[in-house]
N, C-alpha and C. Protein backbone atom coordinates (compact mmCIF):
# COMPACT_ATOMS: atom_id res chain seq x y z
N UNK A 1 27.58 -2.01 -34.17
CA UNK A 1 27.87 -3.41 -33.98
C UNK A 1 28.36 -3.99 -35.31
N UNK A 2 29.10 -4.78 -35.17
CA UNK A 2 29.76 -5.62 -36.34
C UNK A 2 28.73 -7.13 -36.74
N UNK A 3 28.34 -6.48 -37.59
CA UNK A 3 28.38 -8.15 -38.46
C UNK A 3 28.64 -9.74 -38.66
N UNK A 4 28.35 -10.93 -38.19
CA UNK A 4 26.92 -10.79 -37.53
C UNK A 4 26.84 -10.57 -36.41
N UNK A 5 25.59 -10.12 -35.51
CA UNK A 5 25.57 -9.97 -34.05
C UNK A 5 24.53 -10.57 -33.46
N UNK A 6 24.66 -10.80 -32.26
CA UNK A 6 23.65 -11.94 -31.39
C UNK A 6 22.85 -11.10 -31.14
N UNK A 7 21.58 -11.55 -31.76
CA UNK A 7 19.97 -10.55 -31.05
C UNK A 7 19.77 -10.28 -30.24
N UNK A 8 20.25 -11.22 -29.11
CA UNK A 8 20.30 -10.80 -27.55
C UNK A 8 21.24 -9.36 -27.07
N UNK A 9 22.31 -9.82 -27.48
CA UNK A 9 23.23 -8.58 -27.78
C UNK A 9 22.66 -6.94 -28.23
N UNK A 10 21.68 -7.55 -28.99
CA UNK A 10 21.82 -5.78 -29.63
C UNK A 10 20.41 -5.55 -28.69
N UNK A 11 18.98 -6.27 -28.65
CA UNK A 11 18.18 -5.76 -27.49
C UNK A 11 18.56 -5.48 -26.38
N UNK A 12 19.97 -5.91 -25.92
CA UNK A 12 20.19 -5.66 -24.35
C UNK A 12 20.76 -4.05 -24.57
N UNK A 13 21.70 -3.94 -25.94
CA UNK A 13 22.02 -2.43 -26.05
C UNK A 13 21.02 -1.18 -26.47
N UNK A 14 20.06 -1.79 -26.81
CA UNK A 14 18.54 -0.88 -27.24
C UNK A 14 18.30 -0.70 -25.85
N UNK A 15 17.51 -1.67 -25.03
CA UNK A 15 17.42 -1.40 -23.52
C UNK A 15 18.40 -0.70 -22.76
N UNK A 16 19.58 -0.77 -22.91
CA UNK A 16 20.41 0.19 -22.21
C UNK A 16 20.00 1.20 -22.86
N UNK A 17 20.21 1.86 -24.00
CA UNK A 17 19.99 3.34 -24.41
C UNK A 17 18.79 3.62 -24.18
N UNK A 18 17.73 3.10 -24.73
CA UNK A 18 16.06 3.40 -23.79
C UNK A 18 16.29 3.80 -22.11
N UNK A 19 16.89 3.26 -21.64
CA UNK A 19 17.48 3.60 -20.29
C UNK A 19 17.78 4.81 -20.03
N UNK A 20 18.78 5.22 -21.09
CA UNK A 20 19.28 6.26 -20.59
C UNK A 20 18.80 7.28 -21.20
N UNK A 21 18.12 7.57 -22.07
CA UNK A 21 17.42 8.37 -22.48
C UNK A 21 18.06 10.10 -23.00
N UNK A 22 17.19 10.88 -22.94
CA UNK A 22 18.32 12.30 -23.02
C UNK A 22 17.74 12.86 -21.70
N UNK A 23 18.99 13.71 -21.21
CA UNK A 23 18.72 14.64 -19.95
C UNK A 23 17.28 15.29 -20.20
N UNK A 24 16.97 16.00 -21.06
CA UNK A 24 15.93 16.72 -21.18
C UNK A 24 14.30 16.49 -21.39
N UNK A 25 14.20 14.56 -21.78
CA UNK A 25 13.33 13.92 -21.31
C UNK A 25 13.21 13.01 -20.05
N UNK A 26 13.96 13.44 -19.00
CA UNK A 26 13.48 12.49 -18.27
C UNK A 26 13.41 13.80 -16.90
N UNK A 27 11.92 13.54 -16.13
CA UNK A 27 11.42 14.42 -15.49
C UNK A 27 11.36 14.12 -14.02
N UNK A 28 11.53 14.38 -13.03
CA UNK A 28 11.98 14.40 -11.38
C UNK A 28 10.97 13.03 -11.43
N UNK A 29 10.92 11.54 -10.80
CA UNK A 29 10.58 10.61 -10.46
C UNK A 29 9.74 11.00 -8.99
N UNK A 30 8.58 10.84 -8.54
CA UNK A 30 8.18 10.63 -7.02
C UNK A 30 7.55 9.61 -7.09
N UNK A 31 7.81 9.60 -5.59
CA UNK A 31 7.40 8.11 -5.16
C UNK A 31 6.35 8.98 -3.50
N UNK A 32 5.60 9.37 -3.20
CA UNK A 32 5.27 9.68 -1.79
C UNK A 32 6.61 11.16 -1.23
N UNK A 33 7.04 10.71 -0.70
CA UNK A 33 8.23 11.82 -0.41
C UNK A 33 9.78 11.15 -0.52
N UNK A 34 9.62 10.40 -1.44
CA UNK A 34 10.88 9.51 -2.29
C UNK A 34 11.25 10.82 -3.72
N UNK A 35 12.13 10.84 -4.02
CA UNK A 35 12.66 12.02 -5.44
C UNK A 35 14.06 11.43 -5.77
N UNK A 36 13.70 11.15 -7.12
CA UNK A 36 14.53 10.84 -7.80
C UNK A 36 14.92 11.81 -8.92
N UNK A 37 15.58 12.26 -9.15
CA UNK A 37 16.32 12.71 -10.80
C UNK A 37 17.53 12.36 -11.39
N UNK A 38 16.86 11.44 -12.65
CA UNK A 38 17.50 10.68 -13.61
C UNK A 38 18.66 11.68 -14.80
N UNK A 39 18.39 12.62 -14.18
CA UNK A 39 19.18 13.87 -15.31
C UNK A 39 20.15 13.89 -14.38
N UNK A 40 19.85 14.28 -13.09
CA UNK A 40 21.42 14.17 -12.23
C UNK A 40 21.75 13.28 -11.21
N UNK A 41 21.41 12.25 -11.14
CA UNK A 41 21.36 11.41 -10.54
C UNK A 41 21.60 11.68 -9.00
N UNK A 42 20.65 12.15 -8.74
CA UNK A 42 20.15 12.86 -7.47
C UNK A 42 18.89 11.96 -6.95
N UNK A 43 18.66 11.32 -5.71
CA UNK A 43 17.92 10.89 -5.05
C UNK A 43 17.87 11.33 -3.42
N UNK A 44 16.57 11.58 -2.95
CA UNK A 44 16.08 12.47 -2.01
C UNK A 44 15.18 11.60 -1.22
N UNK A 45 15.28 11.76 -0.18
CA UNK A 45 13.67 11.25 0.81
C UNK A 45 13.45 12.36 1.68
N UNK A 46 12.57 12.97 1.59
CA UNK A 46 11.87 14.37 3.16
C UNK A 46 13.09 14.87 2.80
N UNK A 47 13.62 15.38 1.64
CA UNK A 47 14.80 16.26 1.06
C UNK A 47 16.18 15.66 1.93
N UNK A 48 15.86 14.65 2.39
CA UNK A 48 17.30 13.79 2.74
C UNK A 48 17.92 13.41 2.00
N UNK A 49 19.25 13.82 1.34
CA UNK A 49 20.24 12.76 0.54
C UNK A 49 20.58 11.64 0.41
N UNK A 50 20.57 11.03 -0.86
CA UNK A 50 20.48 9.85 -0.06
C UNK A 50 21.66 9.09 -1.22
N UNK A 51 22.47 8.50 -0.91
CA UNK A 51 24.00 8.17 -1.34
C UNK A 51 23.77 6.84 -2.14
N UNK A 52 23.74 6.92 -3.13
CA UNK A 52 23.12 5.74 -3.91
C UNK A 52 24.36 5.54 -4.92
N UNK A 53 24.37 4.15 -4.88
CA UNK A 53 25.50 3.40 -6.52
C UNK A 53 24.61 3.59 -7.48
N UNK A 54 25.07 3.36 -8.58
CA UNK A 54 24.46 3.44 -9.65
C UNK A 54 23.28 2.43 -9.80
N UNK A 55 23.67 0.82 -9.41
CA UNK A 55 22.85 0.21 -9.43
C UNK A 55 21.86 0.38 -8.64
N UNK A 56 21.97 0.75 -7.45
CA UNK A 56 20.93 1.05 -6.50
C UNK A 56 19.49 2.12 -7.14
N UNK A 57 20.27 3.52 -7.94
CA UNK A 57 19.67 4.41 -8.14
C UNK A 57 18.63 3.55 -9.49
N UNK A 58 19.60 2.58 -10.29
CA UNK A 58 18.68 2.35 -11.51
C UNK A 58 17.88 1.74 -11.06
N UNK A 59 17.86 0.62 -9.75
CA UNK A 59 16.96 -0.36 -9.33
C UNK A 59 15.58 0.49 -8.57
N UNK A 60 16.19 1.62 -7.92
CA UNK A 60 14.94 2.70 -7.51
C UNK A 60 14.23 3.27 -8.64
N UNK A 61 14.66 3.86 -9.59
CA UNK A 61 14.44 4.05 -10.67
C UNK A 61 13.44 3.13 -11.55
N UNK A 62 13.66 2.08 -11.54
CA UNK A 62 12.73 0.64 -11.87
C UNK A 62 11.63 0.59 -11.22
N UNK A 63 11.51 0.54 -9.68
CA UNK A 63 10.50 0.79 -8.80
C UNK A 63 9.39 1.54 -9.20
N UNK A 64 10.19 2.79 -9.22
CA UNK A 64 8.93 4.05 -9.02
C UNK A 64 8.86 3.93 -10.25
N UNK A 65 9.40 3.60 -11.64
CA UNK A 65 8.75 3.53 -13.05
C UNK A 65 7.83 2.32 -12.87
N UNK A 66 7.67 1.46 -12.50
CA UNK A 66 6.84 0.16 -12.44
C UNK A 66 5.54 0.63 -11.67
N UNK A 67 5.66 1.19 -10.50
CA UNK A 67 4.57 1.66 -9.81
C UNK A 67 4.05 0.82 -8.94
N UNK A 68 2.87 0.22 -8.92
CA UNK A 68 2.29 -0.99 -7.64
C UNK A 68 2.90 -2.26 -8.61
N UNK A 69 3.64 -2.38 -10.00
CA UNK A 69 4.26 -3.87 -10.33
C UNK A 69 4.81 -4.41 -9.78
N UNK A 70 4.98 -5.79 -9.32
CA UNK A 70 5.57 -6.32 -8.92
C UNK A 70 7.07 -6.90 -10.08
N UNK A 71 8.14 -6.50 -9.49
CA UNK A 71 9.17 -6.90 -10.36
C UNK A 71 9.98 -8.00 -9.79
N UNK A 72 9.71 -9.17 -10.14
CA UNK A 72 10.51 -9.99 -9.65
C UNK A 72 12.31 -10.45 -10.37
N UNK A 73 12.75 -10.76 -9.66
CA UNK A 73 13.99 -10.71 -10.17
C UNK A 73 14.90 -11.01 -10.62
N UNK A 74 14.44 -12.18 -11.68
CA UNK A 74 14.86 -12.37 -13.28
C UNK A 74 14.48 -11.16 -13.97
N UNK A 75 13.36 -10.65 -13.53
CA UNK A 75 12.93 -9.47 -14.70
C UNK A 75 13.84 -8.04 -14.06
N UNK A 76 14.16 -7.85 -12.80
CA UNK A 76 15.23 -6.83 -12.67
C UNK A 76 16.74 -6.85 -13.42
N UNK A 77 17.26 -8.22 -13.13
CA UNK A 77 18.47 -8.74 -13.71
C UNK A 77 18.27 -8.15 -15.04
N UNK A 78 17.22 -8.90 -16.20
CA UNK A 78 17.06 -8.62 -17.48
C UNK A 78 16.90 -6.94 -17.29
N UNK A 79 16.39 -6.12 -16.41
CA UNK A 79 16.22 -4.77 -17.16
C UNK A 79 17.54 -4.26 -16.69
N UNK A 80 18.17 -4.70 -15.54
CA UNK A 80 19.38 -3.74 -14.87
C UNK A 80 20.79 -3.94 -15.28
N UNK A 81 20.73 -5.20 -16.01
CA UNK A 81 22.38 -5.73 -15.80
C UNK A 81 22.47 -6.93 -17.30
N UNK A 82 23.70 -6.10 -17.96
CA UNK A 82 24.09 -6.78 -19.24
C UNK A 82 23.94 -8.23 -19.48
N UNK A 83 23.53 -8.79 -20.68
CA UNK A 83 24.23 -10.17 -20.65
C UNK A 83 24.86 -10.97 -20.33
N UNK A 84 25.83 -10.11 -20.81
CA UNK A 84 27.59 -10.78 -20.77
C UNK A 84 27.67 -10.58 -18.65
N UNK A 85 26.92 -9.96 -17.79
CA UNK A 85 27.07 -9.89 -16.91
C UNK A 85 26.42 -10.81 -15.97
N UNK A 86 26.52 -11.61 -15.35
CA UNK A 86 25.66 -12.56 -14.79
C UNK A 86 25.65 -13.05 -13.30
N UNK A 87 24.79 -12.15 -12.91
CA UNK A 87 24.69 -11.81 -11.72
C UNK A 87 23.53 -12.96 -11.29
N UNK A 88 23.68 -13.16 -9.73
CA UNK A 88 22.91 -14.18 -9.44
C UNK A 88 21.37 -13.49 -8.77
N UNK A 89 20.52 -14.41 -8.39
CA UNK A 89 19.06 -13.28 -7.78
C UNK A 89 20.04 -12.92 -6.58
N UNK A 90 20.44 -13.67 -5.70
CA UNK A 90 21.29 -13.02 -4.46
C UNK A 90 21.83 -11.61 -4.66
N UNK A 91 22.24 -11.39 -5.76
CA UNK A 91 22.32 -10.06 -5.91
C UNK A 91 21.70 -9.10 -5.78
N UNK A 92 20.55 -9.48 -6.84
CA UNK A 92 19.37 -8.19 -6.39
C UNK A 92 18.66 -8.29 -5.21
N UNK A 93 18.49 -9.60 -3.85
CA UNK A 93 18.38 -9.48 -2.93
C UNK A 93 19.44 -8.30 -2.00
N UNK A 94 20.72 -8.59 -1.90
CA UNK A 94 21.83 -7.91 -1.81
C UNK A 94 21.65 -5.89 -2.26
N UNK A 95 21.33 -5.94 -3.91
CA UNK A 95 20.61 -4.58 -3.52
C UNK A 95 19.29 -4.27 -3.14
N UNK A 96 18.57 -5.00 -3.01
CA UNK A 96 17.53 -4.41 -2.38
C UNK A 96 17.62 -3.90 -1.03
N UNK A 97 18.69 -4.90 0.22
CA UNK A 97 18.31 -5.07 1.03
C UNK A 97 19.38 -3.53 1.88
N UNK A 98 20.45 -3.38 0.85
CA UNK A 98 21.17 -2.04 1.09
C UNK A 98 20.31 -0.96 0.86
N UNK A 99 19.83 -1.17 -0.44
CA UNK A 99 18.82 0.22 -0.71
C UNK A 99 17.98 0.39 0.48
N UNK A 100 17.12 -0.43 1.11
CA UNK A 100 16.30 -0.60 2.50
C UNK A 100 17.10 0.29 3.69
N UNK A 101 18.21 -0.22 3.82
CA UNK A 101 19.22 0.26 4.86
C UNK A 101 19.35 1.85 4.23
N UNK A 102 19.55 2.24 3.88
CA UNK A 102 19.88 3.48 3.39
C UNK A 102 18.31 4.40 2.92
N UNK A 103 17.54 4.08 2.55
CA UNK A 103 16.11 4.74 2.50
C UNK A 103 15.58 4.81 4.12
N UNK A 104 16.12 3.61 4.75
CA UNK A 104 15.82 4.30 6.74
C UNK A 104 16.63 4.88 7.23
N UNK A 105 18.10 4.86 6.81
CA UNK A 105 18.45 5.60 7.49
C UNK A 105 18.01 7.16 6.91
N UNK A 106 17.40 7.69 5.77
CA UNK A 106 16.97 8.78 5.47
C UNK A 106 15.47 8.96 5.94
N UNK A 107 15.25 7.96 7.10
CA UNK A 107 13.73 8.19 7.58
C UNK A 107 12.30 7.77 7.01
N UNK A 108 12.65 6.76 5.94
CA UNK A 108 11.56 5.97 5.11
C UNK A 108 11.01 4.91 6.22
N UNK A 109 10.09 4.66 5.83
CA UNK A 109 9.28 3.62 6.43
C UNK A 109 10.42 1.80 5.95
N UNK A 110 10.27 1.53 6.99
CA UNK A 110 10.78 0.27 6.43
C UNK A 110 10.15 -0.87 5.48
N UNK A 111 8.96 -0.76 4.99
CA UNK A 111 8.16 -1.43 4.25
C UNK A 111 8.24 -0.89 2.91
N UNK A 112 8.91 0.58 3.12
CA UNK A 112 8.59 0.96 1.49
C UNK A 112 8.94 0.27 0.08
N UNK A 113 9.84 -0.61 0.18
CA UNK A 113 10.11 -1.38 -0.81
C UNK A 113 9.63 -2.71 -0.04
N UNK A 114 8.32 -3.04 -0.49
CA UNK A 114 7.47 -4.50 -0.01
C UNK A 114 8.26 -5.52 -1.07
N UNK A 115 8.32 -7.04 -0.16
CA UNK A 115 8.17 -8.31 -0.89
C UNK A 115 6.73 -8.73 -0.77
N UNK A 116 7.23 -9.32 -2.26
CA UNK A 116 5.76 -10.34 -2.28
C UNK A 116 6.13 -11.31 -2.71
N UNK A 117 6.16 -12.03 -1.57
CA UNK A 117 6.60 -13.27 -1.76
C UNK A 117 6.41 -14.31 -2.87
N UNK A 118 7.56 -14.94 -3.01
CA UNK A 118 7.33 -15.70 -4.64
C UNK A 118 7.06 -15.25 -5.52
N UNK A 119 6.60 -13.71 -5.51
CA UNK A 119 6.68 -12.86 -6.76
C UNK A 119 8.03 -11.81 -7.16
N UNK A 120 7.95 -11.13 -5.93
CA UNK A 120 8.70 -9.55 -6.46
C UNK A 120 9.34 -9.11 -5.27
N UNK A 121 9.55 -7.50 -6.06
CA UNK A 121 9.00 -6.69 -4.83
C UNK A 121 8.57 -5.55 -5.82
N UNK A 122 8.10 -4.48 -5.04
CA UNK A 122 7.32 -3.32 -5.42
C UNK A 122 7.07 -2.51 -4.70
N UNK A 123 6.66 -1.02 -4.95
CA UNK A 123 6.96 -0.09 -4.06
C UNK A 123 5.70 -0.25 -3.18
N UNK A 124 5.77 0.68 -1.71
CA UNK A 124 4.25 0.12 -0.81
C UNK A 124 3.44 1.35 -1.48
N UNK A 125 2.31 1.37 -1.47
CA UNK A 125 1.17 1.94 -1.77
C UNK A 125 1.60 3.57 -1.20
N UNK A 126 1.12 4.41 -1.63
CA UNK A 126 1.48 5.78 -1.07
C UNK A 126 0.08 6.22 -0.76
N UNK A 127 -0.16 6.63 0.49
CA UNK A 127 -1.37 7.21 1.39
C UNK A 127 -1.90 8.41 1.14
């Protein structure tokens, strides 16, 4: 970065690279019979494929790293999507509600990504 630079600016590019990490630290994600891998960006349900954008995969990715957190979604925006990018919450409603569509059609429970209302959402409890 050049001289001077906006603080916001350079934490949002620390958080991106924390993100992305190296192939060789980041280890198969489960969620119940949800599989994620962040090395090849491969996502699975009951070994179903499952056709994910990028944003979708990072926003699953967020999920199953958070665990029973509730992430509501100013705090997705801030972890998923640049500054300079300014996406509205409708958005991350918008992916959530595709990711939903696409985790049933691979045979997920339809609850697996719970709202909580006025808070978040978060993954459902695994049995």
């Amino acid at each position: 970065m050049v001289k001077p630079f906006d603080i916001e600016e350079l934490m949002a590019r620390i958080r991106a690279l924390l993100r992305r990490g190296s192939p060789t630290a980041n280890p198969t994600l489960a969620w119940g019979n949800l599989r994620l891998n962040p090395s090849t960006y491969e996502a699975t349900y009951q070994d179903i494929p499952l056709n994910l954008t990028p944003k979708e995969f990072a926003l699953l990715e967020l999920l199953i790293s958070s665990g029973r957190q509730v992430m509501s979604r100013p705090i997705i925006i801030e972890r998923l999507w640049l500054p300079e990018e300014t996406p509205t919450e409708e958005a991350v409603k918008t992916h959530i509600r595709t990711l939903r569509q696409k985790l049933k059609a691979a045979n997920a429970p339809d609850d697996l990504i719970e709202t909580v209302h006025g808070m978040g959402y978060r993954l459902k409890q695994v049995s």
